[in-house]
PDB file of N, CA and C in Angstrom:
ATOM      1  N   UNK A   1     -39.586  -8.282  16.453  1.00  0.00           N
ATOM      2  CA  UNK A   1     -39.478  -8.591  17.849  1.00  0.00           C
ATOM      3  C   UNK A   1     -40.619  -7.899  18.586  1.00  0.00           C
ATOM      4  N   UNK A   2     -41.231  -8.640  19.421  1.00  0.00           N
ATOM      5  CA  UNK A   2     -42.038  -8.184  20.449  1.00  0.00           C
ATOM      6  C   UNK A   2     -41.991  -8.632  21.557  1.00  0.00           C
ATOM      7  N   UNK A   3     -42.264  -7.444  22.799  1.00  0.00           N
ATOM      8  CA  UNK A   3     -41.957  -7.985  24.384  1.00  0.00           C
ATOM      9  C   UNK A   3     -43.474  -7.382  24.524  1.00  0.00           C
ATOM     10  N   UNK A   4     -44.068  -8.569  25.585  1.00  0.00           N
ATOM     11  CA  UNK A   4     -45.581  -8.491  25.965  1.00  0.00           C
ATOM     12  C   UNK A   4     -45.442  -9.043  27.613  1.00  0.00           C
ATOM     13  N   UNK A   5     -46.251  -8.765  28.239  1.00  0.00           N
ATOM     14  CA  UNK A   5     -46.396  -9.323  29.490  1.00  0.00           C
ATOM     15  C   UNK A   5     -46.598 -10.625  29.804  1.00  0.00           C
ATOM     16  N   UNK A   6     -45.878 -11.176  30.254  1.00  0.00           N
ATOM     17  CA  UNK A   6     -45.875 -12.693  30.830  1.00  0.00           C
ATOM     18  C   UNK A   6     -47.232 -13.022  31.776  1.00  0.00           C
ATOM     19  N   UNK A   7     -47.612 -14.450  31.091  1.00  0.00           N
ATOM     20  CA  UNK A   7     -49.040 -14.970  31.376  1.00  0.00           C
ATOM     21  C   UNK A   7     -48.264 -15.992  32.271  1.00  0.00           C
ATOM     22  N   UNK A   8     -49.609 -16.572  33.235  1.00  0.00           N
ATOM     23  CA  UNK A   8     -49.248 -17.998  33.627  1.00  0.00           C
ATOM     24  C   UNK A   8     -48.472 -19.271  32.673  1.00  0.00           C
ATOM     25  N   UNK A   9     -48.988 -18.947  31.667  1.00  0.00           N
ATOM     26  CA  UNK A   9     -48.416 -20.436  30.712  1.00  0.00           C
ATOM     27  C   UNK A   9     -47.483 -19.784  30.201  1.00  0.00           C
ATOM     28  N   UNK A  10     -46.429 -18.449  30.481  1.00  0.00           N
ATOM     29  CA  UNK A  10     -45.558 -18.675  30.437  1.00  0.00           C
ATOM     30  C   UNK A  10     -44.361 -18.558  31.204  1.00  0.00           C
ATOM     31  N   UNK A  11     -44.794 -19.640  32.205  1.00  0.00           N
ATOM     32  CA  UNK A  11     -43.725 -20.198  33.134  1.00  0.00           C
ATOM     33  C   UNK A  11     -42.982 -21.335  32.839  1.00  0.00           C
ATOM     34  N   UNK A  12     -43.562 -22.592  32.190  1.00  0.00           N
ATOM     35  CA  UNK A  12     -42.567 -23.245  32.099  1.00  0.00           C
ATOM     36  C   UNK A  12     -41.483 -22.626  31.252  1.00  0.00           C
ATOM     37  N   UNK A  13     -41.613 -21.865  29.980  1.00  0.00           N
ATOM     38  CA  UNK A  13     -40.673 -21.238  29.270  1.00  0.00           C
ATOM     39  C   UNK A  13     -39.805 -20.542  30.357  1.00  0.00           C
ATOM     40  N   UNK A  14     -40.082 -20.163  30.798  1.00  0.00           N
ATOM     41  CA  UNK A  14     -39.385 -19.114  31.904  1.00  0.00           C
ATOM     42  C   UNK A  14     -38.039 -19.840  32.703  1.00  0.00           C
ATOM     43  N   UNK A  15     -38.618 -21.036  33.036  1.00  0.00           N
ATOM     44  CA  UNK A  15     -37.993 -21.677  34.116  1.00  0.00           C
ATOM     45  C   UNK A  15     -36.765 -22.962  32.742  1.00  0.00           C
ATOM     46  N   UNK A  16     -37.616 -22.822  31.881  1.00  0.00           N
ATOM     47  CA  UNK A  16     -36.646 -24.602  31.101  1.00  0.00           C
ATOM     48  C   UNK A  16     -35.382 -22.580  30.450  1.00  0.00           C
ATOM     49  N   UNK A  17     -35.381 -21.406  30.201  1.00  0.00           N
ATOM     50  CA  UNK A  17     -34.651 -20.648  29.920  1.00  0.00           C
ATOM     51  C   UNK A  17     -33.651 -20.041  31.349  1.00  0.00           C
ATOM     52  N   UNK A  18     -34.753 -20.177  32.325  1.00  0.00           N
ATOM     53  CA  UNK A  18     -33.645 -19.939  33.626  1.00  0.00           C
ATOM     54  C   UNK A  18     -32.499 -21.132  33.765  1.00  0.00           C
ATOM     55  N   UNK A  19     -32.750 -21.931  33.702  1.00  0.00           N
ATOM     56  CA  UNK A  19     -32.461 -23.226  34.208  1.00  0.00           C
ATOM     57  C   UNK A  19     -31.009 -22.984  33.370  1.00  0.00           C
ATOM     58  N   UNK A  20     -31.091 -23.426  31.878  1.00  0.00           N
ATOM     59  CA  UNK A  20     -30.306 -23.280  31.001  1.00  0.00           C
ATOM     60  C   UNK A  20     -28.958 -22.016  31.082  1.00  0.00           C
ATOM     61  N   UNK A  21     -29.491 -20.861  31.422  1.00  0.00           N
ATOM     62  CA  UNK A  21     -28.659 -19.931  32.382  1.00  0.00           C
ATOM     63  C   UNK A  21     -27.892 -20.069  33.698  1.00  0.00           C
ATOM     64  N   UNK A  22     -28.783 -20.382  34.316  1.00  0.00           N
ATOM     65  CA  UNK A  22     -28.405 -21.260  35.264  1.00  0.00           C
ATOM     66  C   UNK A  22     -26.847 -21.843  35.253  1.00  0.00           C
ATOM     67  N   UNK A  23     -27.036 -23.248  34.528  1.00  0.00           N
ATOM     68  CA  UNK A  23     -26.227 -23.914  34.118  1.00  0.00           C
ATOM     69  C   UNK A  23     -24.804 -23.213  33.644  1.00  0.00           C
ATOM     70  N   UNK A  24     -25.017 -21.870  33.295  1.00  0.00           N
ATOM     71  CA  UNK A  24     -24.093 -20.987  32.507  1.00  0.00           C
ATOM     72  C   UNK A  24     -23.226 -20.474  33.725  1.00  0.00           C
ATOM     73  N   UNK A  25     -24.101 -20.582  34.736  1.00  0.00           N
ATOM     74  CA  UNK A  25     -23.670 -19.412  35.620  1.00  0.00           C
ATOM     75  C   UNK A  25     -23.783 -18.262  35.862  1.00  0.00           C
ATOM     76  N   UNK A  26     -25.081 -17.902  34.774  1.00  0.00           N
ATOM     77  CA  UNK A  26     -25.402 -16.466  35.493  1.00  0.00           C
ATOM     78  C   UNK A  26     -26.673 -16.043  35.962  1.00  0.00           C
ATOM     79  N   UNK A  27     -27.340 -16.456  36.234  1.00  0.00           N
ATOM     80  CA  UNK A  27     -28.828 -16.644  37.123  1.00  0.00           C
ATOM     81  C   UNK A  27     -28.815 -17.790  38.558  1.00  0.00           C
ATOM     82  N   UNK A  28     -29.602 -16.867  39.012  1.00  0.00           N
ATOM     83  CA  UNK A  28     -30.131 -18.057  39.858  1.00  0.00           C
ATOM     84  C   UNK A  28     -31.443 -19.043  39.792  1.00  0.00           C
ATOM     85  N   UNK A  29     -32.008 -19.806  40.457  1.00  0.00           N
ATOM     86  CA  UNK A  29     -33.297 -20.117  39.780  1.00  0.00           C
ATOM     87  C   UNK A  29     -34.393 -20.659  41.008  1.00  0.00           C
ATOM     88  N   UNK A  30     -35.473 -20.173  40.318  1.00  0.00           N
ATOM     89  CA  UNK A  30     -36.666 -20.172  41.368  1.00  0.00           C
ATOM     90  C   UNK A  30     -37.794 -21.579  40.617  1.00  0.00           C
ATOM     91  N   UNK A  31     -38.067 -21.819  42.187  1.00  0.00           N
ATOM     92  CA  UNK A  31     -39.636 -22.790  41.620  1.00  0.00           C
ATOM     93  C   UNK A  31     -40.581 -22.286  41.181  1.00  0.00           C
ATOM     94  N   UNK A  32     -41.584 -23.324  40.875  1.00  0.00           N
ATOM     95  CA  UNK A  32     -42.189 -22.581  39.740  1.00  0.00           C
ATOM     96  C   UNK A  32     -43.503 -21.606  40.999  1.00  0.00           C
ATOM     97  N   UNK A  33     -43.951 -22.004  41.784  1.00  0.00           N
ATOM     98  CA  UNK A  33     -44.546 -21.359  42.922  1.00  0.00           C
ATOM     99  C   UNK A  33     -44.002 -20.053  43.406  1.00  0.00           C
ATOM    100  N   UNK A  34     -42.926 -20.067  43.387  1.00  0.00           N
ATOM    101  CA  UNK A  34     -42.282 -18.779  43.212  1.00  0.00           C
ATOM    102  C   UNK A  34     -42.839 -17.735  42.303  1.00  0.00           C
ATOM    103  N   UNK A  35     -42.305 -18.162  41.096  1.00  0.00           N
ATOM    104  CA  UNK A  35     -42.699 -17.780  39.939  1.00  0.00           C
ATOM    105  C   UNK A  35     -44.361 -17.166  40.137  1.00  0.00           C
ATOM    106  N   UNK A  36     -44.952 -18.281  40.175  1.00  0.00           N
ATOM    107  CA  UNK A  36     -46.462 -17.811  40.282  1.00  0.00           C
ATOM    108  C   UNK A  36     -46.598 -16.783  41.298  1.00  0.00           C
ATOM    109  N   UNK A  37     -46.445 -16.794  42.480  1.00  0.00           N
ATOM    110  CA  UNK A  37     -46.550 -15.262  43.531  1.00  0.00           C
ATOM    111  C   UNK A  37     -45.964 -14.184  43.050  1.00  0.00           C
ATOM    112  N   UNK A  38     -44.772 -14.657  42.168  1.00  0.00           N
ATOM    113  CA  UNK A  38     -43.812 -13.097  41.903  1.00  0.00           C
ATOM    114  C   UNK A  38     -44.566 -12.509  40.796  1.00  0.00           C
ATOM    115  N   UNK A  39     -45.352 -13.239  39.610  1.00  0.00           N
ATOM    116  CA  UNK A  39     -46.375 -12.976  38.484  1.00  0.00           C
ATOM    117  C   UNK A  39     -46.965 -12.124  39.081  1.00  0.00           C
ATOM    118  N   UNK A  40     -48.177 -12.476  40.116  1.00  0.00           N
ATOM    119  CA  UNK A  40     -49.173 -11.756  40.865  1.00  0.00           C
ATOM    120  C   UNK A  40     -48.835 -10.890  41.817  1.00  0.00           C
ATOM    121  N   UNK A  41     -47.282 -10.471  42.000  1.00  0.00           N
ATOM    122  CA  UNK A  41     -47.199  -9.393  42.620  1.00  0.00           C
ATOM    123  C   UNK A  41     -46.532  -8.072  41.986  1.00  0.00           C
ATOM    124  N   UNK A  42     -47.327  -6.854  42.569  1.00  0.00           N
ATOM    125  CA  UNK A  42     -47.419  -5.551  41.957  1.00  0.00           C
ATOM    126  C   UNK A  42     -46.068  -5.408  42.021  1.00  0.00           C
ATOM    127  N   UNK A  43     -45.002  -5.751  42.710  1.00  0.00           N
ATOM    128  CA  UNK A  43     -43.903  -5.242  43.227  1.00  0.00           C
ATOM    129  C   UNK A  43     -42.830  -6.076  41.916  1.00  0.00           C
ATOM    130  N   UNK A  44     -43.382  -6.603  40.846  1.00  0.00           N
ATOM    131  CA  UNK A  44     -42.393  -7.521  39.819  1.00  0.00           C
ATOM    132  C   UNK A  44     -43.105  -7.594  38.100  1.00  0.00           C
ATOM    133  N   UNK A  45     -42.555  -7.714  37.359  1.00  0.00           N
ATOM    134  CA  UNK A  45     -43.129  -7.200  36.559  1.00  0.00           C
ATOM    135  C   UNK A  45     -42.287  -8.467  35.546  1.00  0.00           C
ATOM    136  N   UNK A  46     -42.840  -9.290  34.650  1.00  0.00           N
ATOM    137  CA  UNK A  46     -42.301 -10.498  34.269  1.00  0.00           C
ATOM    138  C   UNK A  46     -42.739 -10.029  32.556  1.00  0.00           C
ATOM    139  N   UNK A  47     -41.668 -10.011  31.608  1.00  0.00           N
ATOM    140  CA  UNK A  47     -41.772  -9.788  30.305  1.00  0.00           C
ATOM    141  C   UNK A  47     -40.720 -10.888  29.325  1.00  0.00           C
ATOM    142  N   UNK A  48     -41.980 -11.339  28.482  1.00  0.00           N
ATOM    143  CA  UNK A  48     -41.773 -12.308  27.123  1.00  0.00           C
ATOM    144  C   UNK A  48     -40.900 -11.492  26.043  1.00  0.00           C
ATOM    145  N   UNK A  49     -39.928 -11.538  25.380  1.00  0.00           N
ATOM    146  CA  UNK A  49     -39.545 -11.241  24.121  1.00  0.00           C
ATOM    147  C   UNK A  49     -39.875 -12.573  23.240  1.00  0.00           C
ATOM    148  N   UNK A  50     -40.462 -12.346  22.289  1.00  0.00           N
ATOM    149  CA  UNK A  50     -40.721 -12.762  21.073  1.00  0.00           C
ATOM    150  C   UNK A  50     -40.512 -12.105  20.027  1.00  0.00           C
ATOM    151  N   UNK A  51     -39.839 -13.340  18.983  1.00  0.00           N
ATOM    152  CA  UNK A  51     -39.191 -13.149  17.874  1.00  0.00           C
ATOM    153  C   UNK A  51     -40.619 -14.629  16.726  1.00  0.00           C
ATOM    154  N   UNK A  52     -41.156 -13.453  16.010  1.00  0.00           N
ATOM    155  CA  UNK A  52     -42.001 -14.322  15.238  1.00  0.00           C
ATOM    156  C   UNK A  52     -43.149 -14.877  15.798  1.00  0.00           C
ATOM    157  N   UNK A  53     -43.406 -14.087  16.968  1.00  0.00           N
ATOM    158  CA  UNK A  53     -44.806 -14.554  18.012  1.00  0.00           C
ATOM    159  C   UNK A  53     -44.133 -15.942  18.707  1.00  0.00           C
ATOM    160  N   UNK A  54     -42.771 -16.390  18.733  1.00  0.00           N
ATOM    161  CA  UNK A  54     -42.444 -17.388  19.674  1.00  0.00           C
ATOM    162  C   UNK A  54     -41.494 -16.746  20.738  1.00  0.00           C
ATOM    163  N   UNK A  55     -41.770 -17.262  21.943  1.00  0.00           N
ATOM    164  CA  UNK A  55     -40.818 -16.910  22.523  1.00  0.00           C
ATOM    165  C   UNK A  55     -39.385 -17.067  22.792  1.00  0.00           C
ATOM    166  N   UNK A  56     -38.706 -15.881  22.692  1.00  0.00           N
ATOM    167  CA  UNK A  56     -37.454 -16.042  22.759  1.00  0.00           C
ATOM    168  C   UNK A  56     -36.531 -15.461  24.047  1.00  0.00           C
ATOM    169  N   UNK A  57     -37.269 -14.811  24.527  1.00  0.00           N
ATOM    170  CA  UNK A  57     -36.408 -14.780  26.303  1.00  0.00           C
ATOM    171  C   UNK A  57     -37.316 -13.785  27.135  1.00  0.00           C
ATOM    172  N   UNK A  58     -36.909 -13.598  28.386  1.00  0.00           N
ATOM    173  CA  UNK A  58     -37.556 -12.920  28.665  1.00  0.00           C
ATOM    174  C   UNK A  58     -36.811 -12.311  30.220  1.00  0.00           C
ATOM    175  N   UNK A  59     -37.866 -11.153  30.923  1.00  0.00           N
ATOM    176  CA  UNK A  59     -36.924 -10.271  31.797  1.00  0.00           C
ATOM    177  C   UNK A  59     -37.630 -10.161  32.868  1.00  0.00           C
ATOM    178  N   UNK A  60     -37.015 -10.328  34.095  1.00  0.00           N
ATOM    179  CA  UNK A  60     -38.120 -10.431  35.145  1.00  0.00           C
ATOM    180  C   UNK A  60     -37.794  -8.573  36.450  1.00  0.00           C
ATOM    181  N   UNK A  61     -38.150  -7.961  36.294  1.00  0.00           N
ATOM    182  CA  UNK A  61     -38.229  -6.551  36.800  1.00  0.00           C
ATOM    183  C   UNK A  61     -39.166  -6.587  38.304  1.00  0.00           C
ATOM    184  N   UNK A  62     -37.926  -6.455  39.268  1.00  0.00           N
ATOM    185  CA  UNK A  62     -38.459  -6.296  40.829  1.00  0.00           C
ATOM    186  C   UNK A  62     -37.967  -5.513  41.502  1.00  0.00           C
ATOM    187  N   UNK A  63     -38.627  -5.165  42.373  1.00  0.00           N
ATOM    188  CA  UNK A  63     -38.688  -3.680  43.358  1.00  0.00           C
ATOM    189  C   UNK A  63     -39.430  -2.562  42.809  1.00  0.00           C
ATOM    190  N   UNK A  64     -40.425  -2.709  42.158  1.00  0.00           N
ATOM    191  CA  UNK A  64     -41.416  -1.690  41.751  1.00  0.00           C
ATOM    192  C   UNK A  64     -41.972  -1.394  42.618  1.00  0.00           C
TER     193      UNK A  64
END
């Protein structure tokens, strides 16, 4: 397992795994423009887990 910092391309992953949560009921879910400002801001911190260099979930950390 490895967790690395979330790139632009990986937003759609982000959002087709929110979504799916979502659906569960336990997230809420943002556009993907969202997404992109919250990437580029110091104040959020967006991390990939990968299992086998694919991704397998990931954690989005705000109020830094």
């Amino acid at each position: 397992m490895n967790v690395r910092q979330a790139a632009a391309a990986d937003i759609p992953f982000v959002m087709q795994l929110e979504r799916w949560f979502h659906a569960q009921g336990f997230v809420g879910i943002d556009e993907q423009e969202v997404h992109q400002t919250q990437m580029t801001s110091p104040d959020c911190l967006y991390l990939i887990v990968e299992e086998n260099a694919v991704p397998a979930g990931f954690a989005i950390l705000r109020g830094l």
